[in-house]
PDB file of N, CA and C in Angstrom:
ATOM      1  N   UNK A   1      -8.177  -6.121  -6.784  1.00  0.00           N
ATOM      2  CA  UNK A   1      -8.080  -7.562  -6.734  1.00  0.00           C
ATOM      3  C   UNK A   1      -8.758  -8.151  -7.959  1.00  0.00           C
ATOM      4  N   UNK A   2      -9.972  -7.425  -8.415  1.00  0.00           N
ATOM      5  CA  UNK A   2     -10.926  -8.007  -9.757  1.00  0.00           C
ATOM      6  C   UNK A   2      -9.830  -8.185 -10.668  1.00  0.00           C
ATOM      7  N   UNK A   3      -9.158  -6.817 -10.737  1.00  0.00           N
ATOM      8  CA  UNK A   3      -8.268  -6.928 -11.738  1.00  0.00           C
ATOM      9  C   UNK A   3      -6.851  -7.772 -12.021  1.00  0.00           C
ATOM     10  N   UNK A   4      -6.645  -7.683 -10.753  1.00  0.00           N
ATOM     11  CA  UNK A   4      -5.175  -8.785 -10.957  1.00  0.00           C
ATOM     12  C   UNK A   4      -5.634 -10.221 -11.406  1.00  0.00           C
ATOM     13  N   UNK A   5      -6.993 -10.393 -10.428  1.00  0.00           N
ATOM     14  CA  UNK A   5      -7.500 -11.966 -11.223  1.00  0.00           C
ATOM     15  C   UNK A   5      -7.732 -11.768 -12.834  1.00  0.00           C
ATOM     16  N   UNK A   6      -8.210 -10.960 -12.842  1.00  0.00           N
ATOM     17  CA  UNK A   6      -8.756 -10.844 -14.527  1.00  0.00           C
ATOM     18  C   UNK A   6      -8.246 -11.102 -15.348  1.00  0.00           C
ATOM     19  N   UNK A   7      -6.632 -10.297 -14.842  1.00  0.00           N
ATOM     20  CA  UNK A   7      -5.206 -10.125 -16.138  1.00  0.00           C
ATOM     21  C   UNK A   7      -4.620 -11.566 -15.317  1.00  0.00           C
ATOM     22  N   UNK A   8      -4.818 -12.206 -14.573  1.00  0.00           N
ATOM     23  CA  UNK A   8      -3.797 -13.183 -14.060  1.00  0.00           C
ATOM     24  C   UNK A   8      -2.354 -12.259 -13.737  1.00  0.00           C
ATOM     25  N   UNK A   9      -2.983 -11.056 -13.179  1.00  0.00           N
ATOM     26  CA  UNK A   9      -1.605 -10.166 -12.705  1.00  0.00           C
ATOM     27  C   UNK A   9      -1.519 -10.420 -11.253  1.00  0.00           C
ATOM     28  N   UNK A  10       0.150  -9.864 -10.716  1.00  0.00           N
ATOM     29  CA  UNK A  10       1.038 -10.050  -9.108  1.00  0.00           C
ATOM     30  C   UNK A  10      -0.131  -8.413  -9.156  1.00  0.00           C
ATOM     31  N   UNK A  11      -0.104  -8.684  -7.614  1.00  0.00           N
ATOM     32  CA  UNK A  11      -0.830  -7.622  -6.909  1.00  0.00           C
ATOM     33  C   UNK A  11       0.464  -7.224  -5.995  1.00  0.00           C
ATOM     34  N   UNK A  12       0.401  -6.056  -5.711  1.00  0.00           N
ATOM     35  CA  UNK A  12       0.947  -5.543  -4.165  1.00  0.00           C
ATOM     36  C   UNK A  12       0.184  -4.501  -3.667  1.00  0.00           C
ATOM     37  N   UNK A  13       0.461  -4.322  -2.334  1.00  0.00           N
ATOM     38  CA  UNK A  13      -0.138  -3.183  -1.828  1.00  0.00           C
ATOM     39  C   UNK A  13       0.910  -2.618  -0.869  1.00  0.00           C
ATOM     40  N   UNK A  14       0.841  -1.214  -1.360  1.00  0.00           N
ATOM     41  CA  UNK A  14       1.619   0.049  -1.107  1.00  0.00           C
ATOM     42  C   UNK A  14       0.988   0.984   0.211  1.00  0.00           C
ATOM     43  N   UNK A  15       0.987   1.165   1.258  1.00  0.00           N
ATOM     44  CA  UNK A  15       0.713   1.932   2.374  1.00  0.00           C
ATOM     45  C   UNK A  15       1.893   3.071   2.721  1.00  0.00           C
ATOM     46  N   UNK A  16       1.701   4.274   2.421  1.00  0.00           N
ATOM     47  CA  UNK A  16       2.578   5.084   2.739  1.00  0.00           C
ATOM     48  C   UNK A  16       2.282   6.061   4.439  1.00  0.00           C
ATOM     49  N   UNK A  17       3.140   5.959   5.313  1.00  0.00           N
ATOM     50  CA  UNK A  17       3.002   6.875   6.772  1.00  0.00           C
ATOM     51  C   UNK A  17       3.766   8.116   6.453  1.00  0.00           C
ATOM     52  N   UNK A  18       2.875   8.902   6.565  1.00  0.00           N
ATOM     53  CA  UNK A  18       3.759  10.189   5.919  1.00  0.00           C
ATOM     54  C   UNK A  18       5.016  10.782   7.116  1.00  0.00           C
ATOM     55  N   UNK A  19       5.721  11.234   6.264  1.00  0.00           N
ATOM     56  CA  UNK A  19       6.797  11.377   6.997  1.00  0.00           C
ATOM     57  C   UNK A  19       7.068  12.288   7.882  1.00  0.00           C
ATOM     58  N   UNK A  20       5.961  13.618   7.366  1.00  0.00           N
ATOM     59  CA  UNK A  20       6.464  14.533   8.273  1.00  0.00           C
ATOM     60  C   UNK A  20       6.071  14.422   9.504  1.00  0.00           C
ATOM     61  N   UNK A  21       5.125  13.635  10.243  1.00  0.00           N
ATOM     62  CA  UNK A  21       4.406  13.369  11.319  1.00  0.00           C
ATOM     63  C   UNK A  21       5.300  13.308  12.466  1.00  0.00           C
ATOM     64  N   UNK A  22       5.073  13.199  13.942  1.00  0.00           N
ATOM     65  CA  UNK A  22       5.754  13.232  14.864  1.00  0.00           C
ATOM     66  C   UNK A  22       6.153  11.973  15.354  1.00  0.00           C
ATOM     67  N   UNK A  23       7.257  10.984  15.346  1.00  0.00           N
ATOM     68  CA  UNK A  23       7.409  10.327  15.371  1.00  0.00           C
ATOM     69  C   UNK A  23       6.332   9.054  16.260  1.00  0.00           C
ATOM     70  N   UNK A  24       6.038   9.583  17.225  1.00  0.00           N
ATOM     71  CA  UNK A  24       4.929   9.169  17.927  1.00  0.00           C
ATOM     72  C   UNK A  24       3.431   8.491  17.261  1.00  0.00           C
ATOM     73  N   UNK A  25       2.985   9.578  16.352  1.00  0.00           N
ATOM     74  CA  UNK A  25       1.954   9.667  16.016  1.00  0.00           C
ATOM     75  C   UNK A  25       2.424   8.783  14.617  1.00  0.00           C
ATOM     76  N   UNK A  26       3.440   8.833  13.898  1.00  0.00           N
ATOM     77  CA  UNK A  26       3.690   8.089  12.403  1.00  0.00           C
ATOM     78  C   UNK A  26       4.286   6.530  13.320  1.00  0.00           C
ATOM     79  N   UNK A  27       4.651   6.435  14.188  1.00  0.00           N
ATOM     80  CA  UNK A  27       4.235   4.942  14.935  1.00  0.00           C
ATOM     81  C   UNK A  27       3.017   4.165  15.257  1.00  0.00           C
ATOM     82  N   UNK A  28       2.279   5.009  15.726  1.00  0.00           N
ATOM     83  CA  UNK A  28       0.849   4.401  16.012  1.00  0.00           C
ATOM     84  C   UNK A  28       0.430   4.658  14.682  1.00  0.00           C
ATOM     85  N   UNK A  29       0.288   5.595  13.694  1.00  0.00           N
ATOM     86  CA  UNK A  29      -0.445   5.245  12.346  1.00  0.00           C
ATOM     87  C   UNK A  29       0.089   3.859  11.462  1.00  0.00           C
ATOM     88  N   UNK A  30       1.733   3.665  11.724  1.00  0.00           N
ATOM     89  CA  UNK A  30       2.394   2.216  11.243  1.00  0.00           C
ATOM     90  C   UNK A  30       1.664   1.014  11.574  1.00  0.00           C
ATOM     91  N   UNK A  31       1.672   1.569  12.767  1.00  0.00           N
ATOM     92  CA  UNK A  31       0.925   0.086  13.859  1.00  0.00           C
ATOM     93  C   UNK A  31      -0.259  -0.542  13.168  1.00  0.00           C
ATOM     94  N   UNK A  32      -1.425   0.614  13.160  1.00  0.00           N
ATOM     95  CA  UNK A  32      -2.288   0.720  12.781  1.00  0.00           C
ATOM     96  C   UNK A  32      -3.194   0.241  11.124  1.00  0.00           C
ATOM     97  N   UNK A  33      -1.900   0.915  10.384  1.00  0.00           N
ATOM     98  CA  UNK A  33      -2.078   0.494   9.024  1.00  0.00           C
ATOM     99  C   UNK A  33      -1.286  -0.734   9.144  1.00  0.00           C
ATOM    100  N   UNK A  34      -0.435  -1.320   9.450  1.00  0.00           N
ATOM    101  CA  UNK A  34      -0.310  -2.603   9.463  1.00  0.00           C
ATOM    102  C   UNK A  34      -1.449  -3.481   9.813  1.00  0.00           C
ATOM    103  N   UNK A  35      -2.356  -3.542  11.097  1.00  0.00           N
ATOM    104  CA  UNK A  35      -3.404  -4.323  11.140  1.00  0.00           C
ATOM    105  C   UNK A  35      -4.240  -4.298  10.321  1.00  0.00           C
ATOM    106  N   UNK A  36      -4.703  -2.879   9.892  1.00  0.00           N
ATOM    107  CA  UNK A  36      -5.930  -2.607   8.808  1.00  0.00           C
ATOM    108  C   UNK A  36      -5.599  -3.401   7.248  1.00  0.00           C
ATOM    109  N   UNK A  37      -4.072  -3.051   7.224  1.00  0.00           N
ATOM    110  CA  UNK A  37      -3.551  -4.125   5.627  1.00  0.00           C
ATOM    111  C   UNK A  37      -3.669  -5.157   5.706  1.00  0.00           C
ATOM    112  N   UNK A  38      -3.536  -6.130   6.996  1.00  0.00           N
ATOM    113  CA  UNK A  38      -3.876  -7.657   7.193  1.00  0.00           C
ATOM    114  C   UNK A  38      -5.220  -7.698   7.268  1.00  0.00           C
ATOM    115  N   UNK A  39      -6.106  -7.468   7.502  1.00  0.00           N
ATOM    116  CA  UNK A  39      -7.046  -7.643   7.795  1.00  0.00           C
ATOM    117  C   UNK A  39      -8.050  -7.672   6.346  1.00  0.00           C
ATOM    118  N   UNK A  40      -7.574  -6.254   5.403  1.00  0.00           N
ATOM    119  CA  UNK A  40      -8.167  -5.747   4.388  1.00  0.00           C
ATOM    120  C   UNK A  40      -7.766  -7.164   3.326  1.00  0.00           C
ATOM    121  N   UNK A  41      -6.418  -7.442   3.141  1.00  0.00           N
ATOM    122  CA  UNK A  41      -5.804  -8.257   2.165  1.00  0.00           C
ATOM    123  C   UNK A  41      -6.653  -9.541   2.569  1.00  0.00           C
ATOM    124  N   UNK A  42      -6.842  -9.925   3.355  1.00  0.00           N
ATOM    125  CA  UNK A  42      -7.059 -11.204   4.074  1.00  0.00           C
ATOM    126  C   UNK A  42      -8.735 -11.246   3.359  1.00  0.00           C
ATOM    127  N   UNK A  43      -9.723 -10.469   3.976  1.00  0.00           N
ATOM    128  CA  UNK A  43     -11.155  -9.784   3.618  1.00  0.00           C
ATOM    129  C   UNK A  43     -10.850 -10.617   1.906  1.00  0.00           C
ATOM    130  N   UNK A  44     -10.304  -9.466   0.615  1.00  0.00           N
ATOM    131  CA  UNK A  44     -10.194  -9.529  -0.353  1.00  0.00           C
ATOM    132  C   UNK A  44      -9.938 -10.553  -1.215  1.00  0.00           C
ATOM    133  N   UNK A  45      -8.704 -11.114  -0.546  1.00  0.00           N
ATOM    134  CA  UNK A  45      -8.281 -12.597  -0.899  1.00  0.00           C
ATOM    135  C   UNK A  45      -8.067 -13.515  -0.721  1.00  0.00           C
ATOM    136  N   UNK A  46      -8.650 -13.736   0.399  1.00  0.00           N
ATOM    137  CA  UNK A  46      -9.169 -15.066   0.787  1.00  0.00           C
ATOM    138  C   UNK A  46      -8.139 -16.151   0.824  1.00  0.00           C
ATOM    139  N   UNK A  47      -8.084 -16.871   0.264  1.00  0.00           N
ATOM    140  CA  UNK A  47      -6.955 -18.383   0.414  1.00  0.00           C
ATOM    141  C   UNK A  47      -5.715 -17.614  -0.051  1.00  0.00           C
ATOM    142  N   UNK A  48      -5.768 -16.772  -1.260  1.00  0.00           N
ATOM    143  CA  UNK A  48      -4.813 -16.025  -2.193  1.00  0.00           C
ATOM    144  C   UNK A  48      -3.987 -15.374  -1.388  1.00  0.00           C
ATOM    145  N   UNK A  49      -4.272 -15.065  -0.086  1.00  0.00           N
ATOM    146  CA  UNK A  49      -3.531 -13.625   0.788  1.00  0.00           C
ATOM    147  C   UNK A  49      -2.125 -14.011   0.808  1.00  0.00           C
ATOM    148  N   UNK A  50      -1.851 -15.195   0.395  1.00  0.00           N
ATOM    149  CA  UNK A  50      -0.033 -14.963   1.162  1.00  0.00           C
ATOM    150  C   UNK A  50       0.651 -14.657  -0.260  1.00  0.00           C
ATOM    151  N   UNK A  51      -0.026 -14.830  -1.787  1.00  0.00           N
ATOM    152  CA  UNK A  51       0.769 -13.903  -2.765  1.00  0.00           C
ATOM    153  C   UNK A  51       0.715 -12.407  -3.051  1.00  0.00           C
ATOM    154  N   UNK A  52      -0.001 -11.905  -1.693  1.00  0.00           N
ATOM    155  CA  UNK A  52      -0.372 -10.543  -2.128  1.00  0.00           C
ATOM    156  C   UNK A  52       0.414  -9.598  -1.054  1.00  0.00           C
ATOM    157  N   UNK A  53       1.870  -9.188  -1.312  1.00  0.00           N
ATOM    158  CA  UNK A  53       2.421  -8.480  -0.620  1.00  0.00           C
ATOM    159  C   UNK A  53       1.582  -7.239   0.157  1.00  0.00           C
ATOM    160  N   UNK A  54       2.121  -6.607   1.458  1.00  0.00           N
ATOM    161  CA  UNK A  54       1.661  -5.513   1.907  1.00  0.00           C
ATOM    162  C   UNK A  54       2.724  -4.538   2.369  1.00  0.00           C
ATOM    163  N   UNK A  55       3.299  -3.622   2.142  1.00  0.00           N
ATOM    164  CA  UNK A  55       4.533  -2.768   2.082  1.00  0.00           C
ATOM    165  C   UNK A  55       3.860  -1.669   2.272  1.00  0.00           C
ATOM    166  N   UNK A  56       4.466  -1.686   3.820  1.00  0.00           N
ATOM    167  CA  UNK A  56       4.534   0.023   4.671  1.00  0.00           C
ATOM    168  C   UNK A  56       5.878   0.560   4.409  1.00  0.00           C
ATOM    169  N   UNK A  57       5.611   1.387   4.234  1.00  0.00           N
ATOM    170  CA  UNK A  57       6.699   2.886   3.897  1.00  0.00           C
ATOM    171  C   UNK A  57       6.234   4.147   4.715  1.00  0.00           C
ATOM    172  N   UNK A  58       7.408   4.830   4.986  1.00  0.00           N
ATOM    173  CA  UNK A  58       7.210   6.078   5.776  1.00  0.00           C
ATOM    174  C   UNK A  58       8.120   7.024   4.925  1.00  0.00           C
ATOM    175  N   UNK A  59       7.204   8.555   4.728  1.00  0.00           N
ATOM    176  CA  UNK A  59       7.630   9.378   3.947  1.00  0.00           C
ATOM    177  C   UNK A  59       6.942   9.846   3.455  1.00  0.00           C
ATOM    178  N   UNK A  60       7.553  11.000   2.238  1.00  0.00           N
ATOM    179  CA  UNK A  60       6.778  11.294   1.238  1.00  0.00           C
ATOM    180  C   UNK A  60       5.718  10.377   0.524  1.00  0.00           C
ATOM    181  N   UNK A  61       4.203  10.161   0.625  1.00  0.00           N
ATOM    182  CA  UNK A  61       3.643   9.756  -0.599  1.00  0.00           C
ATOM    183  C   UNK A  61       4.094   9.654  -1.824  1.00  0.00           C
ATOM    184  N   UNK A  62       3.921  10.517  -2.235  1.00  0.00           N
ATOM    185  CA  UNK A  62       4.385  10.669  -3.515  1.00  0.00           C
ATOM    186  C   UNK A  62       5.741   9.783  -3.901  1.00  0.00           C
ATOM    187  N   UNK A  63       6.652  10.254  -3.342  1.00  0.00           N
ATOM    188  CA  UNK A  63       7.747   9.864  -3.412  1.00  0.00           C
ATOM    189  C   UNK A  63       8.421   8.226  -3.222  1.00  0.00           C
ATOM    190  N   UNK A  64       7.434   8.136  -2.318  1.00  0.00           N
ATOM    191  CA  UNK A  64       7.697   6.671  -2.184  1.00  0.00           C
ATOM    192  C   UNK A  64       6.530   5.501  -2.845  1.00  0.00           C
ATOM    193  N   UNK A  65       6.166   6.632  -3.566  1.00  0.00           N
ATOM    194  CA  UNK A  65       4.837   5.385  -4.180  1.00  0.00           C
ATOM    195  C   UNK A  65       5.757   5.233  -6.146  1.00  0.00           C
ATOM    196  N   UNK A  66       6.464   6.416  -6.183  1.00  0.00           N
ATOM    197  CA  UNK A  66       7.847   6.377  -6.983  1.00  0.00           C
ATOM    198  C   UNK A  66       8.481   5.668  -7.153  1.00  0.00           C
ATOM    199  N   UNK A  67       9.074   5.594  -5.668  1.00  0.00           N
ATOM    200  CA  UNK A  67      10.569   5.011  -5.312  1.00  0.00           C
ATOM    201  C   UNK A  67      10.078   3.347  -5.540  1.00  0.00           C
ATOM    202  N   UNK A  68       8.844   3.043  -5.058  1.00  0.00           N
ATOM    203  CA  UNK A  68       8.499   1.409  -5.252  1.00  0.00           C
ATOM    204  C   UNK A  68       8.298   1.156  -6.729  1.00  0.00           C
ATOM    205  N   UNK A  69       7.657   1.757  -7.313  1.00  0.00           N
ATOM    206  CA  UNK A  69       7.337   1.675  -9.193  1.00  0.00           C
ATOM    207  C   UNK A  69       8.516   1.491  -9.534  1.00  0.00           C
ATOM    208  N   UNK A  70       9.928   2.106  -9.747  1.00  0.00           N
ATOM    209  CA  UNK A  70      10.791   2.005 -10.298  1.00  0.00           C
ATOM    210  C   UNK A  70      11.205   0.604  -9.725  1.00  0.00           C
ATOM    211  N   UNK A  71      11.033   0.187  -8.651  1.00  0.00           N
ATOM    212  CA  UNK A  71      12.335  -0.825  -8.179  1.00  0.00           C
ATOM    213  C   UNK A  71      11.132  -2.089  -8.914  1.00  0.00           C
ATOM    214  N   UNK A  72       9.626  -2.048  -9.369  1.00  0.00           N
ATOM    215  CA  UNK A  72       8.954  -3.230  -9.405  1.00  0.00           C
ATOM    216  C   UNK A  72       8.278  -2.882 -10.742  1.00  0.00           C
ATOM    217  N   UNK A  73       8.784  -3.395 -11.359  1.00  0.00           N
ATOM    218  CA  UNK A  73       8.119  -2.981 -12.912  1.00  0.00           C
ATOM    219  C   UNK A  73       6.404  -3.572 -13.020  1.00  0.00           C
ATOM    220  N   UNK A  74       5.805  -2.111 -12.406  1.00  0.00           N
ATOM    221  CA  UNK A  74       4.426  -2.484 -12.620  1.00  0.00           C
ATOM    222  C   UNK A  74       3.356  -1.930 -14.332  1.00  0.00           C
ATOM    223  N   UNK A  75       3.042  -2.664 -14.534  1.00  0.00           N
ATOM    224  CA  UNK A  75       2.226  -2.150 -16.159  1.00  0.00           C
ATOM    225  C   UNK A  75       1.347  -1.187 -15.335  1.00  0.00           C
ATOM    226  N   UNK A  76       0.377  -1.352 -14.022  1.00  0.00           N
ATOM    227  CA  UNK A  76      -0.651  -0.227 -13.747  1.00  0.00           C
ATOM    228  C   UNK A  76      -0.163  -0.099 -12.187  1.00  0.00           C
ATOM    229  N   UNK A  77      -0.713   1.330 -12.089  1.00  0.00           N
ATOM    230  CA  UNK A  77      -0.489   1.724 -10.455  1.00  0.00           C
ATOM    231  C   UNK A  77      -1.764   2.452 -10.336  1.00  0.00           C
ATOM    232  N   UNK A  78      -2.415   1.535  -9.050  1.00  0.00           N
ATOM    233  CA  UNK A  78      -4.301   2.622  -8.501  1.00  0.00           C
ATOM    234  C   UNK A  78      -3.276   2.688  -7.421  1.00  0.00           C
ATOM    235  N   UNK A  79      -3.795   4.383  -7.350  1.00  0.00           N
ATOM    236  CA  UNK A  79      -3.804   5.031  -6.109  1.00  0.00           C
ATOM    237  C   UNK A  79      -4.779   5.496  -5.597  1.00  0.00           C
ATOM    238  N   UNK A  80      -5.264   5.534  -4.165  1.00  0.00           N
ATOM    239  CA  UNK A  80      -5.868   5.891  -3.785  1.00  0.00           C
ATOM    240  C   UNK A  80      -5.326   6.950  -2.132  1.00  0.00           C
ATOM    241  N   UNK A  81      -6.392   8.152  -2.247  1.00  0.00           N
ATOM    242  CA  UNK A  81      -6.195   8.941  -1.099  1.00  0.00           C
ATOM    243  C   UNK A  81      -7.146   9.602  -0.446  1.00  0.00           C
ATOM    244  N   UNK A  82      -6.591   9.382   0.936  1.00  0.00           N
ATOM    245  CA  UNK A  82      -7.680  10.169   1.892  1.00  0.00           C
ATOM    246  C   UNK A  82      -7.924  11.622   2.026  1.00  0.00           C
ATOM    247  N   UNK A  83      -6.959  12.074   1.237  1.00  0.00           N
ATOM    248  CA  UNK A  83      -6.569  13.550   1.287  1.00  0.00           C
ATOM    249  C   UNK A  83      -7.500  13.931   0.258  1.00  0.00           C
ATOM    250  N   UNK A  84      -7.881  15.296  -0.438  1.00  0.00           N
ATOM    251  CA  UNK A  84      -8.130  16.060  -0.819  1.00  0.00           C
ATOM    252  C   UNK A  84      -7.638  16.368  -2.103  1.00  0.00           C
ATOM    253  N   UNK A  85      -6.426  15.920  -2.409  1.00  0.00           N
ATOM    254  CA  UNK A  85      -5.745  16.248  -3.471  1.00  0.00           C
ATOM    255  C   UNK A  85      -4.490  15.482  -3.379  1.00  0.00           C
ATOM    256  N   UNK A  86      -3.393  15.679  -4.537  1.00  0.00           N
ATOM    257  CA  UNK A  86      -2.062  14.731  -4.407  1.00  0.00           C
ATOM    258  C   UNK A  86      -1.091  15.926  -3.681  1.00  0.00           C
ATOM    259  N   UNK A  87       0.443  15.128  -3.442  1.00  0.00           N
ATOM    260  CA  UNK A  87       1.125  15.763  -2.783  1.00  0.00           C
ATOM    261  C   UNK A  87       2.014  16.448  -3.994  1.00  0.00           C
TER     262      UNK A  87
END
């Protein structure tokens, strides 16, 4: 967020539910990361929250953190992960 103010840059935020999960369990993690993204965006930016998209995707990480870059011509992409390493 420092940074999008800084550059006067569009922010989005990217949440990926991985795909291989059991449908069950990649529902309640949807659910889930949906509240935690409202809540987090809201926290961060304050009056600003309704220009700051939040886009859940289910799937590959990787792949769909891809598939969004190409369709949104971003100059920088932070990623961040809970995992251990990339996919």
């Amino acid at each position: 967020m420092r940074l999008a103010r800084q550059h006067r840059a569009e922010l989005r935020v990217l949440h990926v539910v991985d795909g291989g999960l059991p449908e069950t369990l990649a529902e309640a993690q949807r659910l889930e990361a949906e509240r935690i993204l409202a809540e987090r965006v809201q926290a961060v930016a304050g009056e600003a929250k309704a220009s700051i998209p939040a886009i859940l995707a289910k799937g590959n990480p990787f792949a769909e953190v891809q598939r969004d870059a190409t369709s949104w011509p971003a100059d920088i992409i932070v990623i961040g992960t809970h995992q251990a390493g990339f996919l």
